[in-house]
Protein backbone atom coordinates (compact mmCIF):
# COMPACT_ATOMS: atom_id res chain seq x y z
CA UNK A 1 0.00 0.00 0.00
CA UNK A 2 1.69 3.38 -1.40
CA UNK A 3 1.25 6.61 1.40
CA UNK A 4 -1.10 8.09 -0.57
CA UNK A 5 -3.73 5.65 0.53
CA UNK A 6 -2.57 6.57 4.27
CA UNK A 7 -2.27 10.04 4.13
CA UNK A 8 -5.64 11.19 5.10
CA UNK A 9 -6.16 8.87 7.93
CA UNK A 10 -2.37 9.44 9.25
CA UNK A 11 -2.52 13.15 8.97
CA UNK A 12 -6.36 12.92 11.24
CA UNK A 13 -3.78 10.34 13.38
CA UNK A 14 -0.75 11.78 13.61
CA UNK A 15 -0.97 15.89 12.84
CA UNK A 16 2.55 16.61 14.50
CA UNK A 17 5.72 15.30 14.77
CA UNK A 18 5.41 14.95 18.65
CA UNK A 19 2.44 12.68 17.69
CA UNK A 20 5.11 10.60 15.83
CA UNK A 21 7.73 10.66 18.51
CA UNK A 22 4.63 9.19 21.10
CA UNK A 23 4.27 6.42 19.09
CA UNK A 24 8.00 5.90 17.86
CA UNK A 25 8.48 5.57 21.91
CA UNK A 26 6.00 2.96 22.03
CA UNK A 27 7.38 0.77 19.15
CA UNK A 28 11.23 0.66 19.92
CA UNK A 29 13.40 -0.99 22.61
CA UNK A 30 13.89 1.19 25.73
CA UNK A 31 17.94 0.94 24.75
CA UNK A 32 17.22 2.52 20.94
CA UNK A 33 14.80 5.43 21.91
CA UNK A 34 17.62 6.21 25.20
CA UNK A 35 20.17 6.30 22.56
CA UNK A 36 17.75 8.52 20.01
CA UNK A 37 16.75 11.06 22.42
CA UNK A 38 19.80 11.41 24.66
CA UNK A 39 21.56 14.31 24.66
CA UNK A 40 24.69 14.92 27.08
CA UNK A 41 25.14 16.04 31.33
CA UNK A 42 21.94 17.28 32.19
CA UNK A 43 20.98 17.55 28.31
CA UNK A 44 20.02 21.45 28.96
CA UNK A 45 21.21 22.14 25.77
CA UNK A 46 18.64 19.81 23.95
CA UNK A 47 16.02 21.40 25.85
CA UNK A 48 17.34 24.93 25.22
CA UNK A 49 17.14 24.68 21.10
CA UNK A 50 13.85 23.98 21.22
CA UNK A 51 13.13 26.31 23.97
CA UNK A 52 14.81 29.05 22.46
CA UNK A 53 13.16 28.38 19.43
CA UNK A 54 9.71 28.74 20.75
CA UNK A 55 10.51 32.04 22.05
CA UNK A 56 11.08 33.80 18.13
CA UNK A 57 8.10 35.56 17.25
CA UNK A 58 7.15 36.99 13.65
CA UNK A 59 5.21 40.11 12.41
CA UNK A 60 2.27 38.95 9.61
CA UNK A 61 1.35 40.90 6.93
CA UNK A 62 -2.48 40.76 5.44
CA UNK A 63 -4.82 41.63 2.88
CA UNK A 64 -1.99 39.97 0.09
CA UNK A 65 -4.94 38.34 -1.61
CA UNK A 66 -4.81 34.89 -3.11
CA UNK A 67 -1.41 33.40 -2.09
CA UNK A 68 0.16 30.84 -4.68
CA UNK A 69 2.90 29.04 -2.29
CA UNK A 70 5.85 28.30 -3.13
CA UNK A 71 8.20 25.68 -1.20
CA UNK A 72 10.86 25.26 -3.83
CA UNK A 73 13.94 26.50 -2.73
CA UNK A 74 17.67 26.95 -4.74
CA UNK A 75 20.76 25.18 -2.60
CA UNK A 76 24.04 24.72 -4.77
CA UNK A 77 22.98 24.89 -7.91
CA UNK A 78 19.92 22.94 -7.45
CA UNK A 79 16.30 23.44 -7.10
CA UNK A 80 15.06 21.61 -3.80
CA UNK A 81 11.43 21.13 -3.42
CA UNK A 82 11.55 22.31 0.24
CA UNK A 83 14.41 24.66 2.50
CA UNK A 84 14.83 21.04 4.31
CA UNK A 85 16.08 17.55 4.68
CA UNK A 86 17.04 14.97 6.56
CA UNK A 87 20.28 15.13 8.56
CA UNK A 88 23.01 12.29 9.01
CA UNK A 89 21.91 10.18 11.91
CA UNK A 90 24.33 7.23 13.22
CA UNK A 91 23.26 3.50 14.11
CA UNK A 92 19.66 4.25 12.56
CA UNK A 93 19.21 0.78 11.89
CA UNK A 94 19.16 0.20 15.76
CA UNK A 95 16.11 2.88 16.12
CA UNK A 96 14.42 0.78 12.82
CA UNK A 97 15.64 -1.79 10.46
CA UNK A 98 16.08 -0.16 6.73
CA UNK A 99 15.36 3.00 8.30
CA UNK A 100 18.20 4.84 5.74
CA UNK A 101 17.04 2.77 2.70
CA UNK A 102 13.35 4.14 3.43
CA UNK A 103 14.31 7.77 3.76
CA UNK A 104 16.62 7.53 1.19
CA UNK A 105 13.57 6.54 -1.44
CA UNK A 106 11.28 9.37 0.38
CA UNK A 107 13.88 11.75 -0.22
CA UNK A 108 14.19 11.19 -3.80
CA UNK A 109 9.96 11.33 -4.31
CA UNK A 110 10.18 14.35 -2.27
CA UNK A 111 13.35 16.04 -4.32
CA UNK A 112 14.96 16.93 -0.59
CA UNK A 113 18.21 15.67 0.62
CA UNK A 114 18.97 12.67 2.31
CA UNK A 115 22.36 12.93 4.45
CA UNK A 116 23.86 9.58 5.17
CA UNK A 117 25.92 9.27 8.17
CA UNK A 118 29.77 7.01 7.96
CA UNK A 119 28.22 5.16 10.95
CA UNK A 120 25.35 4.38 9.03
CA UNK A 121 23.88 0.66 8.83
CA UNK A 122 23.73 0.58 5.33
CA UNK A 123 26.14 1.22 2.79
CA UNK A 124 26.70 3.92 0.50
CA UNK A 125 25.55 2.14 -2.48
CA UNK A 126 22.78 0.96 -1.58
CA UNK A 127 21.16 4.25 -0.31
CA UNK A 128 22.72 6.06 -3.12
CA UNK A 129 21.04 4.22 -5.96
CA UNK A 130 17.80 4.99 -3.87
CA UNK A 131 18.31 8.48 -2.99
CA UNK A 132 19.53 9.47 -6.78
CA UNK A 133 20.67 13.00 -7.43
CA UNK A 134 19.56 13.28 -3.32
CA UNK A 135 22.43 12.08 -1.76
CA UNK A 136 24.60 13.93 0.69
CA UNK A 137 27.14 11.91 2.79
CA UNK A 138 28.61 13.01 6.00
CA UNK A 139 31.58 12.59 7.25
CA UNK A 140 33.27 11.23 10.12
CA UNK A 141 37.40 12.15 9.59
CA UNK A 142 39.46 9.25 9.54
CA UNK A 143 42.80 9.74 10.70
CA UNK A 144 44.93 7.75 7.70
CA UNK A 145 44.63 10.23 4.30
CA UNK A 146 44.24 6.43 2.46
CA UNK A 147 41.02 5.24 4.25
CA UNK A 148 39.61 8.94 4.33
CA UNK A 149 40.46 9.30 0.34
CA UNK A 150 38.82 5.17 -0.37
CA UNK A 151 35.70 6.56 1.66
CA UNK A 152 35.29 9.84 -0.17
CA UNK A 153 35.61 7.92 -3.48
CA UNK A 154 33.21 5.27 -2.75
CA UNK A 155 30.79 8.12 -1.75
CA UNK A 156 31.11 10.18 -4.88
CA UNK A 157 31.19 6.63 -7.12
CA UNK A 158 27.79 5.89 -5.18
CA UNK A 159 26.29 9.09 -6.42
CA UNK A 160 26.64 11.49 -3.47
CA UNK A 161 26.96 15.27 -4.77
CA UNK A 162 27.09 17.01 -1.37
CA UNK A 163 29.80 16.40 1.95
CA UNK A 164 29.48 17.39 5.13
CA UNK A 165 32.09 16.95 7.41
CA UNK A 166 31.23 16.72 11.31
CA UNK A 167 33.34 19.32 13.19
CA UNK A 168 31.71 19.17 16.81
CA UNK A 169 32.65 15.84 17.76
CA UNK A 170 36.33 16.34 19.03
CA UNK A 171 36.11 13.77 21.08
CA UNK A 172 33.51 11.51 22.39
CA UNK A 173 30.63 12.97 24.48
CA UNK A 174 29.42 11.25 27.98
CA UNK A 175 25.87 10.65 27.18
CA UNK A 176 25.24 9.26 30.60
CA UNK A 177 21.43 8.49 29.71
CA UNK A 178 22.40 6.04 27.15
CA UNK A 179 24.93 4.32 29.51
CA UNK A 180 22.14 3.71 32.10
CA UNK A 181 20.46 2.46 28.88
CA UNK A 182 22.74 -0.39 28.72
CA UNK A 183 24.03 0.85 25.24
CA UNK A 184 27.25 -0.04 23.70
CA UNK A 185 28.27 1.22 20.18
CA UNK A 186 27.85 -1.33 18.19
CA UNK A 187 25.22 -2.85 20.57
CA UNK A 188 26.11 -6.04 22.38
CA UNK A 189 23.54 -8.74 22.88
CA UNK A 190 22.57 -8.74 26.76
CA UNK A 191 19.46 -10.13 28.48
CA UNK A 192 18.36 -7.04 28.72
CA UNK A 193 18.42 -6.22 24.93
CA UNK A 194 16.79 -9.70 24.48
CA UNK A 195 13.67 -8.94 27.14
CA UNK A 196 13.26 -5.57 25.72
CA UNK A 197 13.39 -6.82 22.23
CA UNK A 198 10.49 -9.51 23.38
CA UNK A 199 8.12 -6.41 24.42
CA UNK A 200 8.41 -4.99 21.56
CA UNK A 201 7.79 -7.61 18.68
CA UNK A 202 7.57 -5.30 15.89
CA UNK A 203 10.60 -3.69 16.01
CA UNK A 204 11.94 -7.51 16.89
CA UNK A 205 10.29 -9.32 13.53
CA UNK A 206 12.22 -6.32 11.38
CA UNK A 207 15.50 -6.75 13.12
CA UNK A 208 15.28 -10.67 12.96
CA UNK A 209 14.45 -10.29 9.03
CA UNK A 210 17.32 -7.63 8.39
CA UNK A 211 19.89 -8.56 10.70
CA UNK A 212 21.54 -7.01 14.15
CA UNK A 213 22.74 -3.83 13.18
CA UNK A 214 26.05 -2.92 11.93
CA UNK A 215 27.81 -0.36 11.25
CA UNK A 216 28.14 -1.91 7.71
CA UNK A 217 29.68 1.27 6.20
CA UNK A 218 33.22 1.46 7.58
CA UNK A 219 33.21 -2.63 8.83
CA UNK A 220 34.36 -3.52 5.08
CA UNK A 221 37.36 -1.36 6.25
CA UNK A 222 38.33 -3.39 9.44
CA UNK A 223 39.96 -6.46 8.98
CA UNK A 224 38.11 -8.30 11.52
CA UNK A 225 34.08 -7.81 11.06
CA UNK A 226 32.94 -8.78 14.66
CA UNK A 227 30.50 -5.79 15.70
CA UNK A 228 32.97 -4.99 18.78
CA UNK A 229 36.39 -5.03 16.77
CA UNK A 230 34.46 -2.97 14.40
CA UNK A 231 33.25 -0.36 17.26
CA UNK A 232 36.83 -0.32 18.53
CA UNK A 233 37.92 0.62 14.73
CA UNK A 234 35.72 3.47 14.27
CA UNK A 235 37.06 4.96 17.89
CA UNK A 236 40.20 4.22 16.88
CA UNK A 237 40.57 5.65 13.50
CA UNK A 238 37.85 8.39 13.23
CA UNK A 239 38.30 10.26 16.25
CA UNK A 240 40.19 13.73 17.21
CA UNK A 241 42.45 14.57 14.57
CA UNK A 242 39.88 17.75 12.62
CA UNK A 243 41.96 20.67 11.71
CA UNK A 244 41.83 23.33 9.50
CA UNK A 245 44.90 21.90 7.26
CA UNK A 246 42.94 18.74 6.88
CA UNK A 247 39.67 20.66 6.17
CA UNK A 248 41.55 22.16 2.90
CA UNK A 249 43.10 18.96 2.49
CA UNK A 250 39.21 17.32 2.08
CA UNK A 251 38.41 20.43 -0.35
CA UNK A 252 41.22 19.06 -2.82
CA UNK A 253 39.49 16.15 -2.69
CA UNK A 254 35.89 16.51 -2.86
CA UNK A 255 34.77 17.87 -6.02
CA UNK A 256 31.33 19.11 -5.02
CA UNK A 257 29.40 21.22 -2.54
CA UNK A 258 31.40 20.62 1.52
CA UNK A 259 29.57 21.91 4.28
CA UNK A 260 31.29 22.62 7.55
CA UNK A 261 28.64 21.13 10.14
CA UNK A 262 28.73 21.79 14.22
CA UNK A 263 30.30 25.61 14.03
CA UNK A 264 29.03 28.06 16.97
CA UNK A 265 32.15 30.24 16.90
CA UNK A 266 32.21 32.96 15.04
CA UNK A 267 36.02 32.76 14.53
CA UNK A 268 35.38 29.40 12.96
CA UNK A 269 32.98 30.42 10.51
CA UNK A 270 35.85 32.76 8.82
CA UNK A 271 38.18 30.12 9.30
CA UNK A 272 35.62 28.07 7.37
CA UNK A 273 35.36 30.97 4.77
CA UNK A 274 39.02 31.01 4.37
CA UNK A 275 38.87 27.37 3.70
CA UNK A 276 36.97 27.57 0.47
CA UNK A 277 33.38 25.81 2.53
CA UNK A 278 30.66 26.14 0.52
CA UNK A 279 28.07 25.60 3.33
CA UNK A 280 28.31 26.81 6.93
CA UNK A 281 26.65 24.12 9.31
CA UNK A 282 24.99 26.02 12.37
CA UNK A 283 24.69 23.36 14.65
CA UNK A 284 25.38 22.20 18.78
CA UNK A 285 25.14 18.32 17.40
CA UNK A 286 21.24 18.45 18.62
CA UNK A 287 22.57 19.12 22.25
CA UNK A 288 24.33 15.53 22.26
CA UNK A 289 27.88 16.41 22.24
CA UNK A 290 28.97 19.46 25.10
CA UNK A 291 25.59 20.77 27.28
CA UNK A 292 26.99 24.38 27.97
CA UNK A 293 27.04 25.26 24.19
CA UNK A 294 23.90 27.94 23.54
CA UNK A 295 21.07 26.82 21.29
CA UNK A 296 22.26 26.71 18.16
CA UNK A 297 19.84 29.32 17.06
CA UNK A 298 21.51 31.98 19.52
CA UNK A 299 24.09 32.41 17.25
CA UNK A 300 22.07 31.90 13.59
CA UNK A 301 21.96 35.96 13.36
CA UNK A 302 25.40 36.69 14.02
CA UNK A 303 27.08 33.77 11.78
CA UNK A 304 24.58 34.30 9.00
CA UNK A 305 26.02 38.29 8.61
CA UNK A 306 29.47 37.29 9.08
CA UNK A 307 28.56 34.51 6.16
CA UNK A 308 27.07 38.14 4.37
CA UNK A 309 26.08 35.10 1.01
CA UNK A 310 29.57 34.03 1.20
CA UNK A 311 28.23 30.63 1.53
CA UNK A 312 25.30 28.98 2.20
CA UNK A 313 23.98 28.92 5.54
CA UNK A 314 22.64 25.43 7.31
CA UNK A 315 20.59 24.82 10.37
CA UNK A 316 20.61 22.15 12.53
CA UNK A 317 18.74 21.32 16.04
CA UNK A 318 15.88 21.54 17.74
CA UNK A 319 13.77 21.72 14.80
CA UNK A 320 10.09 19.98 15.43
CA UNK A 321 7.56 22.68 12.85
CA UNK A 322 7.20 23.79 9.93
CA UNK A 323 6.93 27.14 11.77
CA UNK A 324 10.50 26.51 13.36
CA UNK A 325 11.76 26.08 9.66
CA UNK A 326 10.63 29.80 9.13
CA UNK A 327 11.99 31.14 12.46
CA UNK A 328 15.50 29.76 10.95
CA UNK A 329 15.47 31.24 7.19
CA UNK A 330 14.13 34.10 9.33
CA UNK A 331 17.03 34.56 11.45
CA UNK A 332 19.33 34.25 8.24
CA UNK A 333 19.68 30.46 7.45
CA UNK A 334 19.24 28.98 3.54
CA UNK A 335 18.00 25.17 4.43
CA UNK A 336 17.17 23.89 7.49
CA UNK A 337 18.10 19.64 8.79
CA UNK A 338 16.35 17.84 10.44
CA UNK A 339 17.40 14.23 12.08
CA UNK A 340 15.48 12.65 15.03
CA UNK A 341 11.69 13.81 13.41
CA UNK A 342 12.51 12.01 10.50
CA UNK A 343 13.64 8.76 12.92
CA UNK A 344 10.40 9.18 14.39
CA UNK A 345 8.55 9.31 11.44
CA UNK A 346 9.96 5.61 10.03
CA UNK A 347 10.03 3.93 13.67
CA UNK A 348 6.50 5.17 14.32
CA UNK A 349 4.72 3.87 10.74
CA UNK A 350 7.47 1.96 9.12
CA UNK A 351 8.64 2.65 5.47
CA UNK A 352 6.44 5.33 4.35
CA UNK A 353 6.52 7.27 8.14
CA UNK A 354 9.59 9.45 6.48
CA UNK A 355 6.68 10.26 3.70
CA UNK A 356 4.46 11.28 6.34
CA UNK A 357 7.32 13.42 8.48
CA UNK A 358 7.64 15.08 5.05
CA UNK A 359 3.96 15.66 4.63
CA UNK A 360 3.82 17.31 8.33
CA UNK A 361 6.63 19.56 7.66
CA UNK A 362 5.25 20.88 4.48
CA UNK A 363 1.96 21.27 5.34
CA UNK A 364 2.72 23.05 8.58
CA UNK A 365 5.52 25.39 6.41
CA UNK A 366 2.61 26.01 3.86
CA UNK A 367 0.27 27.22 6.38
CA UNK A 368 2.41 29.28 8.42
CA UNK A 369 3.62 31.29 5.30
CA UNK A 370 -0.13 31.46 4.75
CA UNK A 371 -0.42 33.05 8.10
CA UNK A 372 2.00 35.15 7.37
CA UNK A 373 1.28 36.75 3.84
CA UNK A 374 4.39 35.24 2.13
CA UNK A 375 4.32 32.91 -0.97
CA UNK A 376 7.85 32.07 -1.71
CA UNK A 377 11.29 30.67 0.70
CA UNK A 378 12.84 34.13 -0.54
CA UNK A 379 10.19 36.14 0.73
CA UNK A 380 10.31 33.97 4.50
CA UNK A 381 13.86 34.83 4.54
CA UNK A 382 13.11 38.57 4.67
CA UNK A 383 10.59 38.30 7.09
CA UNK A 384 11.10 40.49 10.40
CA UNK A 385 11.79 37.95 13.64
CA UNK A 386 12.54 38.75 16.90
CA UNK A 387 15.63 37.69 17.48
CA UNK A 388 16.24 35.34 20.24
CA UNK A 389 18.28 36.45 23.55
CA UNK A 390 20.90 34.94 25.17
């Protein structure tokens, strides 16, 4: 059965993406949504994107008569049909088996990016020949220039156009609510995995049929394939060695659109400048990597004018509406990402849930520019916000 013939009665179901997240809670293992959701410390910085958010206000205008809208939007030298996709998200196939290869598909019907993470559970070519001319890959550094040049190739070969290369993880954060979990990275069998596996025998059925998941990406790079050699690998050779010399090392590299994801410092944004980015990732990892870093929309404003259409301009975090999409090409952003909705979305309803994410976000864009008098993404971007405060 295609989504069309769900739409209606999802939409009456599940209007929102918190409506999604309800249910995803419902159908996953206790360990996968801890490991989802979790953020870092206290995890006041996850709750302070959103917050902060929800505190941007925007003036309408009326009396604009009939309003033809217009979600297209130009990123790179490409015409997106929507200011948003879906950001890289590690070990999704623990949340939901096939989760990547379903978004992947959604993205291409859709004409939005799909961003597929290095510690992804399925490989590049594979969600490439899904996603099409969709495809961004992120990346993870690796610290040898051989495995970080065979990875970049067999992204590009797979039909990725677009890199982004993770800046905020200089190290590994603490996530102490997905320790108490029980979570290991890649996930180790327990008891406890087993029992919570039995209450949930939906999510159990899919992972019997697809397999434990593995982090199937960079395992064909180890020499020994066993899911904990293969975690030790990634920590090993993928962790701590970013710079700006090997950022315009990757440039020489990569022939198409790199954005710079995880920047908060407006010293690193003209560092990125200087180093030939194309995209400027405003992002605190979702709140999962350091919990004293603002909300990543704090410091849109100020990075977007130092940016001044030097590059393009990214957001990341916190979004949950179509009317948080605004309040970011508001505050000076050109596309908006979006990771854990879009997780939601699949693990909630399965292989056409991205479809329905998708369908909340545009409705819920198409309305609020409705509300307020615009038609087109160029004329949300000149909208007048209050700016958030610190």
């Amino acid at each position: 059965m295609s989504y069309q013939k769900k739409a209606a009665k999802w939409m009456n179901q599940y209007p929102g993406i918190e409506d999604l997240e309800q249910k995803a809670e419902k159908r996953m293992p206790f360990v996968a949504w801890e490991y989802l959701q979790s953020g870092t410390g206290n995890e006041d910085a996850v709750r302070r994107n959103q917050q902060k958010l929800s505190e941007i206000t925007l003036l309408p205008r009326f009396m604009r008569g009939a309003l033809n809208i217009d979600t297209s939007t130009q990123l790179f030298g490409r015409t997106y049909g929507a200011p948003f996709g879906v950001a890289p998200v590690g070990l999704t196939g623990l949340m939901w088996p096939k989760i990547e290869l379903f978004l992947a598909r959604m993205a291409k019907d859709y004409n939005i990016p799909y961003s597929l993470s290095t510690v992804a559970t399925q490989i590049p070519e594979d969600v490439g020949a899904l996603a099409g001319d969709m495809g961004w890959f992120q990346l993870y550094p690796p610290k040898e220039n051989d495995l970080r040049s065979k990875l970049l190739q067999r992204a590009s070969d797979a039909g990725f156009n677009t890199l982004i290369i993770t800046a905020d993880v200089p190290v590994p954060s603490r996530r102490e609510r997905t320790k108490r979990a029980g979570l290991s990275v890649p996930p180790d069998i327990t008891p406890r995995l087993i029992w919570q596996g039995m209450m949930h025998p939906t999510w159990s059925i899919a992972t019997l049929r697809n397999g434990l998941p593995r982090l199937k990406t960079v395992e064909s790079y180890s020499e020994i394939k066993d899911m904990k050699a293969v975690g030790e690998f990634v920590r090993f050779k993928f962790r701590g060695n970013l710079s700006w010399e090997y950022i315009k090392e990757v440039r020489d590299l990569w022939k198409g659109p790199i954005i710079l994801k995880g920047l908060l410092h407006p010293l690193d944004v003209e560092e990125a400048l200087k180093a030939g980015m194309d995209g400027i990732g405003v992002s605190n990892h979702g709140g999962r990597q350091f919990d004293g870093a603002p909300a990543a929309i704090e410091m849109l404003p100020e990075i977007a004018k130092i940016v001044n259409g030097k590059a393009a301009v990214i957001f990341d975090s916190g979004i949950r509406t179509g009317l948080d999409i605004i309040r970011a090409l508001a505050l000076g952003a050109d596309f908006v990402l979006m990771g854990r909705p879009f997780v939601y979305g699949v693990s909630a309803l399965g292989q056409y849930g991205g479809d329905h994410t998708t369908e909340i976000f545009l409705d819920d864009l198409k309305n609020n520019m409705g509300q307020l008098g615009v038609e087109t993404i160029a004329q949300v971007k000149n909208l007048k916000a209050a700016p958030v405060h610190g």
